[in-house]
N, C-alpha and C. Protein backbone atom coordinates (compact mmCIF):
# COMPACT_ATOMS: atom_id res chain seq x y z
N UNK A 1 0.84 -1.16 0.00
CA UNK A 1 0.00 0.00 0.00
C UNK A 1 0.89 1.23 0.00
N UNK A 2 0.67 1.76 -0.75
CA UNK A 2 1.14 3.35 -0.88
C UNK A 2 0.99 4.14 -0.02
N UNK A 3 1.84 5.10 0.98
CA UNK A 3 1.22 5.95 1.79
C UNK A 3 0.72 7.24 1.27
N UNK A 4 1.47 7.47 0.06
CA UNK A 4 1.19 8.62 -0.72
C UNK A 4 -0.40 8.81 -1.16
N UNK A 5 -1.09 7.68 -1.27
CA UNK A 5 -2.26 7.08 -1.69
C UNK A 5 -3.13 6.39 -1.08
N UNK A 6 -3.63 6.92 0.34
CA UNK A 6 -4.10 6.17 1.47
C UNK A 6 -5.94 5.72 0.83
N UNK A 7 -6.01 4.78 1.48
CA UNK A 7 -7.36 3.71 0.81
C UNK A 7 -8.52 4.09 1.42
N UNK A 8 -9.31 4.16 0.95
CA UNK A 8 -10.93 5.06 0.92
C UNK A 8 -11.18 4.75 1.79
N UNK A 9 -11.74 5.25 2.73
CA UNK A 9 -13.17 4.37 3.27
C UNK A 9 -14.42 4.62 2.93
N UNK A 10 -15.68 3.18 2.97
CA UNK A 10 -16.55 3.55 2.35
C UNK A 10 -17.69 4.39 3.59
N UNK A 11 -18.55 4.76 3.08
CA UNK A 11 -19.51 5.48 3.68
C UNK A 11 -20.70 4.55 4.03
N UNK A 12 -21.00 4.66 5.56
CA UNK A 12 -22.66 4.27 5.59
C UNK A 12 -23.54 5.34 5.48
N UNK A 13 -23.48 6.57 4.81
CA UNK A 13 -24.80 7.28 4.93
C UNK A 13 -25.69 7.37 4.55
N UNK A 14 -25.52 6.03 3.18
CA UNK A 14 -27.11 5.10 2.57
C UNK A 14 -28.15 4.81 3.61
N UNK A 15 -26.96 3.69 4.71
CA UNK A 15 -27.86 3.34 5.35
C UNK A 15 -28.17 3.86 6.58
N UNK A 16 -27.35 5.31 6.98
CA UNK A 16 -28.27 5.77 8.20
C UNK A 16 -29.35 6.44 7.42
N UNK A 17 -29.27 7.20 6.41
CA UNK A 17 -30.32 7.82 5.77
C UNK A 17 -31.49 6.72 5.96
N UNK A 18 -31.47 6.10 5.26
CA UNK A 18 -32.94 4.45 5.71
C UNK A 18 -33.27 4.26 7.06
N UNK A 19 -31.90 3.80 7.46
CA UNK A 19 -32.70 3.60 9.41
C UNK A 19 -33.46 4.70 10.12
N UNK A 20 -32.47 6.04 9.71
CA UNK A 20 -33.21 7.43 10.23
C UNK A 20 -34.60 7.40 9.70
N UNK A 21 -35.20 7.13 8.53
CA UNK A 21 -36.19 7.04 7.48
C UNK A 21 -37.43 6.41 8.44
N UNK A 22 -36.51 5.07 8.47
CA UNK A 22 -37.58 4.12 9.77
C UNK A 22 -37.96 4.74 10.90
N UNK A 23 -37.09 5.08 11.36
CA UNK A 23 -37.02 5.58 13.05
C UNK A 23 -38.47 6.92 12.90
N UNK A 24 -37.65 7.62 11.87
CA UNK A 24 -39.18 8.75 12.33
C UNK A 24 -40.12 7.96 11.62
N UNK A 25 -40.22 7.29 10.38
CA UNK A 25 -41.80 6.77 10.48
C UNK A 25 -42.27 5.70 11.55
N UNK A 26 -41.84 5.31 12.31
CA UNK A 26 -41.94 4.46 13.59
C UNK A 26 -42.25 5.63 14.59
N UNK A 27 -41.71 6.59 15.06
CA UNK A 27 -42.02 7.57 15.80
C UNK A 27 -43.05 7.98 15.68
N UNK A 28 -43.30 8.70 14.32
CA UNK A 28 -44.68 9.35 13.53
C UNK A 28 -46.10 8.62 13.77
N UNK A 29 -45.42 7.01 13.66
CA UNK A 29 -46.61 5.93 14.33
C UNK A 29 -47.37 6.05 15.16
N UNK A 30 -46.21 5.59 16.47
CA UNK A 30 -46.27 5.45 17.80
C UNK A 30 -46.82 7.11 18.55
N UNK A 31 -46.52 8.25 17.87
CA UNK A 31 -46.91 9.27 18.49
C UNK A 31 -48.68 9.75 18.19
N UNK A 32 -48.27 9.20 16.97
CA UNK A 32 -49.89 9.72 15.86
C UNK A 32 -51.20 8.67 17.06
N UNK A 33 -50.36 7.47 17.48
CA UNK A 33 -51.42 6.82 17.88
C UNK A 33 -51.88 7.26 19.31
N UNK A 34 -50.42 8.08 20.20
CA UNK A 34 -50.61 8.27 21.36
C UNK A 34 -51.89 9.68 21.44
N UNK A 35 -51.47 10.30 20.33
CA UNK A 35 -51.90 11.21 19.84
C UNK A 35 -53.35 11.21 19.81
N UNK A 36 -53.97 10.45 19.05
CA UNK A 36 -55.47 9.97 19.12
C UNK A 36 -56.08 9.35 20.18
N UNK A 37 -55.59 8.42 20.83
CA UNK A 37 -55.88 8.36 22.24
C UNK A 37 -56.22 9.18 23.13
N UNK A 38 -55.08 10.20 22.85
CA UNK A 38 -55.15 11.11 24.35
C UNK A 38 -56.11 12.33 24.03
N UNK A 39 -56.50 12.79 22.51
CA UNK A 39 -57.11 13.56 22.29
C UNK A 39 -59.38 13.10 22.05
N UNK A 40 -59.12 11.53 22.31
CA UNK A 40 -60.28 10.66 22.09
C UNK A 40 -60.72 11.12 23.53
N UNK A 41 -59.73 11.15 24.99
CA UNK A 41 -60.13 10.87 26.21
C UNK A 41 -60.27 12.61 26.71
N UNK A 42 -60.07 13.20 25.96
CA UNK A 42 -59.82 14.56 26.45
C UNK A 42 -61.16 15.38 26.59
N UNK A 43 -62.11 15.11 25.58
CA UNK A 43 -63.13 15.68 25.39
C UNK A 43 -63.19 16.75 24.88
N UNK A 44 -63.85 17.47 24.57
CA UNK A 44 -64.34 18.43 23.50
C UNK A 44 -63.78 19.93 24.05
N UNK A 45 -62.65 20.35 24.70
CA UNK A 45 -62.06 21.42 25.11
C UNK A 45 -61.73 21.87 23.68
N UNK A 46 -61.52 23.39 23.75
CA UNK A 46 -61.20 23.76 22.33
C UNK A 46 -59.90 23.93 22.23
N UNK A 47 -59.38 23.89 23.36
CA UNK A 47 -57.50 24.43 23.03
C UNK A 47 -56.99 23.12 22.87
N UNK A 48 -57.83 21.68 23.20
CA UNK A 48 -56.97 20.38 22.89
C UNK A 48 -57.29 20.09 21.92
N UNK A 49 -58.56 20.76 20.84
CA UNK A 49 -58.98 19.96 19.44
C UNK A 49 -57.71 20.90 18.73
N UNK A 50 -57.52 22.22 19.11
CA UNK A 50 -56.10 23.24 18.01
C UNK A 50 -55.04 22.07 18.57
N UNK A 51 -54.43 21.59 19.80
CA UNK A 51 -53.22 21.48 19.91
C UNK A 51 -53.18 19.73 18.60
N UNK A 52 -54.16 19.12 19.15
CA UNK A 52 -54.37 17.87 18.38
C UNK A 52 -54.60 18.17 16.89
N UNK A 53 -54.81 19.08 16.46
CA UNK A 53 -54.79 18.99 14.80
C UNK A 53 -53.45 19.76 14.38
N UNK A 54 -52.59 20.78 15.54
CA UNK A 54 -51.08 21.17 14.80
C UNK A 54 -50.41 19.55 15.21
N UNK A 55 -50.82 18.53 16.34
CA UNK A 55 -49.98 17.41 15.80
C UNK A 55 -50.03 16.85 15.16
N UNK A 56 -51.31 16.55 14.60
CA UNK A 56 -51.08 15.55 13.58
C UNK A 56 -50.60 15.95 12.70
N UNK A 57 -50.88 17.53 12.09
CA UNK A 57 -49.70 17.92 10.71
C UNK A 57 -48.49 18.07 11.32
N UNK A 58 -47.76 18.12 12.55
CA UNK A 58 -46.59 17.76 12.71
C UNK A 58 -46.01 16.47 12.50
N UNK A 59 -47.25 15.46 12.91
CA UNK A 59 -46.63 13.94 12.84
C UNK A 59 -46.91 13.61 11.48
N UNK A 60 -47.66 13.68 10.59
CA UNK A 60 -47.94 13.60 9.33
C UNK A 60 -46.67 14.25 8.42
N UNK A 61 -46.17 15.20 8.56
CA UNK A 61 -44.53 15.94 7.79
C UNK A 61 -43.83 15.11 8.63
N UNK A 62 -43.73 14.64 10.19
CA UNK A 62 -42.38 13.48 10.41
C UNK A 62 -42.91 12.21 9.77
N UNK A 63 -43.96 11.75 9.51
CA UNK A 63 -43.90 10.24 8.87
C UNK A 63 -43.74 10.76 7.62
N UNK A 64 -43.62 12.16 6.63
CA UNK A 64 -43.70 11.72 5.05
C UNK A 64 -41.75 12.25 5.21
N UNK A 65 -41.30 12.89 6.07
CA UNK A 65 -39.97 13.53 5.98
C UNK A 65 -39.47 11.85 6.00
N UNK A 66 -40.25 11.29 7.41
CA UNK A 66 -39.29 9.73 7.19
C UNK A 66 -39.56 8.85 6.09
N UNK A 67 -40.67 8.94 4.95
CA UNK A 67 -40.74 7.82 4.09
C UNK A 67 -40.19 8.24 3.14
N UNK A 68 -39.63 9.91 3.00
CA UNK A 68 -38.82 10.18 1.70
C UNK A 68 -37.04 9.78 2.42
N UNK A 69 -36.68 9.60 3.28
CA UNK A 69 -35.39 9.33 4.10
C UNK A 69 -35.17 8.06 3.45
N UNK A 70 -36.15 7.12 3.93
CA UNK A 70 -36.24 5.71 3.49
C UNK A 70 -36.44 5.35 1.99
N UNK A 71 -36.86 6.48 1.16
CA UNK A 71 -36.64 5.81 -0.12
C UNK A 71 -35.19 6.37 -0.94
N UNK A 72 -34.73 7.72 -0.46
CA UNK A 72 -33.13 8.29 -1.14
C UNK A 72 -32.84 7.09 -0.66
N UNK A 73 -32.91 6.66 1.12
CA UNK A 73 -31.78 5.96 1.35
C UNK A 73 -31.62 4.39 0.92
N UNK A 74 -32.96 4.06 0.34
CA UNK A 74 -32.61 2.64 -0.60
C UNK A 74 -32.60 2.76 -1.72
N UNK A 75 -33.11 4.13 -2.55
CA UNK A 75 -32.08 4.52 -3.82
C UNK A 75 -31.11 4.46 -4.03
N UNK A 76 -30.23 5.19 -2.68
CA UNK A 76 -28.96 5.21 -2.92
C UNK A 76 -28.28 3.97 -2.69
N UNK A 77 -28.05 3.12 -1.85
CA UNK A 77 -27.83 1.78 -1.75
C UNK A 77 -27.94 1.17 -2.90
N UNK A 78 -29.25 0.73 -3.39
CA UNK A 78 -29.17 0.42 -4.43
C UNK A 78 -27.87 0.37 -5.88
N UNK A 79 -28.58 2.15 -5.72
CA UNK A 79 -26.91 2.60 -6.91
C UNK A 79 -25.48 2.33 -6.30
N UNK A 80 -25.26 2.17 -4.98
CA UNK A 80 -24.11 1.36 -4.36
C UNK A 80 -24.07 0.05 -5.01
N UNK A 81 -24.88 -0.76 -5.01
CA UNK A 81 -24.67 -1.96 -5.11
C UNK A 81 -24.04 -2.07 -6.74
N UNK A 82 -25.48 -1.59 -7.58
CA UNK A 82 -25.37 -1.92 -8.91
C UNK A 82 -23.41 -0.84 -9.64
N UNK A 83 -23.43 0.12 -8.77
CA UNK A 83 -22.43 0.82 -9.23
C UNK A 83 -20.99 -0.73 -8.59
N UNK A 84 -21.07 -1.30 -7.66
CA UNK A 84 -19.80 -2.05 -7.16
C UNK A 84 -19.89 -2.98 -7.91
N UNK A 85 -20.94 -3.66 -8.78
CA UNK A 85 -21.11 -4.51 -9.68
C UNK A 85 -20.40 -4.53 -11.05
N UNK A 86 -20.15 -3.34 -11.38
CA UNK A 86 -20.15 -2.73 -12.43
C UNK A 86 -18.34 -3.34 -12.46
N UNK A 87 -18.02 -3.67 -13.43
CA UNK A 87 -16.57 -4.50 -13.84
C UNK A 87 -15.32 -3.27 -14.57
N UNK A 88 -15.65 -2.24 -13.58
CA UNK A 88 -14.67 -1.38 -14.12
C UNK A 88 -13.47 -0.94 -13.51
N UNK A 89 -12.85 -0.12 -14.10
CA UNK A 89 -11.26 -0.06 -13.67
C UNK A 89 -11.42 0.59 -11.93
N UNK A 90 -12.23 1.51 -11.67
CA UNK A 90 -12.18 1.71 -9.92
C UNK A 90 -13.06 0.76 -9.57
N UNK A 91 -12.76 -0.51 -9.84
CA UNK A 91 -13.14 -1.60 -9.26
C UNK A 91 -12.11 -1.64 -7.90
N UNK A 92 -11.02 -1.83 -8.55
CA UNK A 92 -10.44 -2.05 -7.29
C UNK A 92 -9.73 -1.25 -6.58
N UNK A 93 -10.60 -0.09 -6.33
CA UNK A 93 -10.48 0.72 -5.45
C UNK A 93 -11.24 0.79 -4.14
N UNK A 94 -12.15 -0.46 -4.05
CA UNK A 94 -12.60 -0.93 -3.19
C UNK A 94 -12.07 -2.07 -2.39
N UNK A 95 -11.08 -2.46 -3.01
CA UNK A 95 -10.36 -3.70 -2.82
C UNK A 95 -9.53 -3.33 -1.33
N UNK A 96 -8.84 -1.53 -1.67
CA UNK A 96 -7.88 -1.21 -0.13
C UNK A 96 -8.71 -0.71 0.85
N UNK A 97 -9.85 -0.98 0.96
CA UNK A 97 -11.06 -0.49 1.96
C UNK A 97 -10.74 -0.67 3.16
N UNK A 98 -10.28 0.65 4.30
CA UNK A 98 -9.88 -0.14 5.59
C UNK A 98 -11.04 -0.85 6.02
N UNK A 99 -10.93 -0.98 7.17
CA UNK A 99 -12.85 -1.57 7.79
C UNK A 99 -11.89 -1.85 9.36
């Protein structure tokens, strides 16, 4: 190995982009549901029907922010894969990959 020419490392930010993706649409879930619950048991106050409809368009932009996370981030993977497939000369430039 060359020191002049030190060896890549590769990137996971395919896949935190995806897990992050999950995580808030799992959040967006779990909150949307706590969400309806607590606003089902609350009764007909008027400052909890405003606070319960700015959450759900809050949790509604975190579940669509997380399902566009989750699709760049298995786009991009994807084009990881099919790009390492690919039989070309920076082929083996993956080869000096620390890890």
């Amino acid at each position: 190995m060359n020191p002049s020419n030190p060896p890549e490392h590769r990137s996971n930010n395919a896949m935190l982009c995806f897990c992050f993706g999950i995580g808030l649409c799992a959040l967006a879930y779990f909150l949307g549901i706590g969400a309806v619950i607590g606003a089902a048991l609350r009764g007909g106050d008027p400052a909890a029907i405003v606070g319960g409809i700015l959450a759900a368009v809050g949790l509604a932009l975190l579940g669509v922010a997380g399902f566009i996370m989750m699709v760049v981030g298995g786009i991009w993977m994807l084009v990881q894969v099919i790009a390492d497939q690919r039989g070309d000369v920076e082929e083996q430039r993956y080869r000096d990959v620390d890890r």
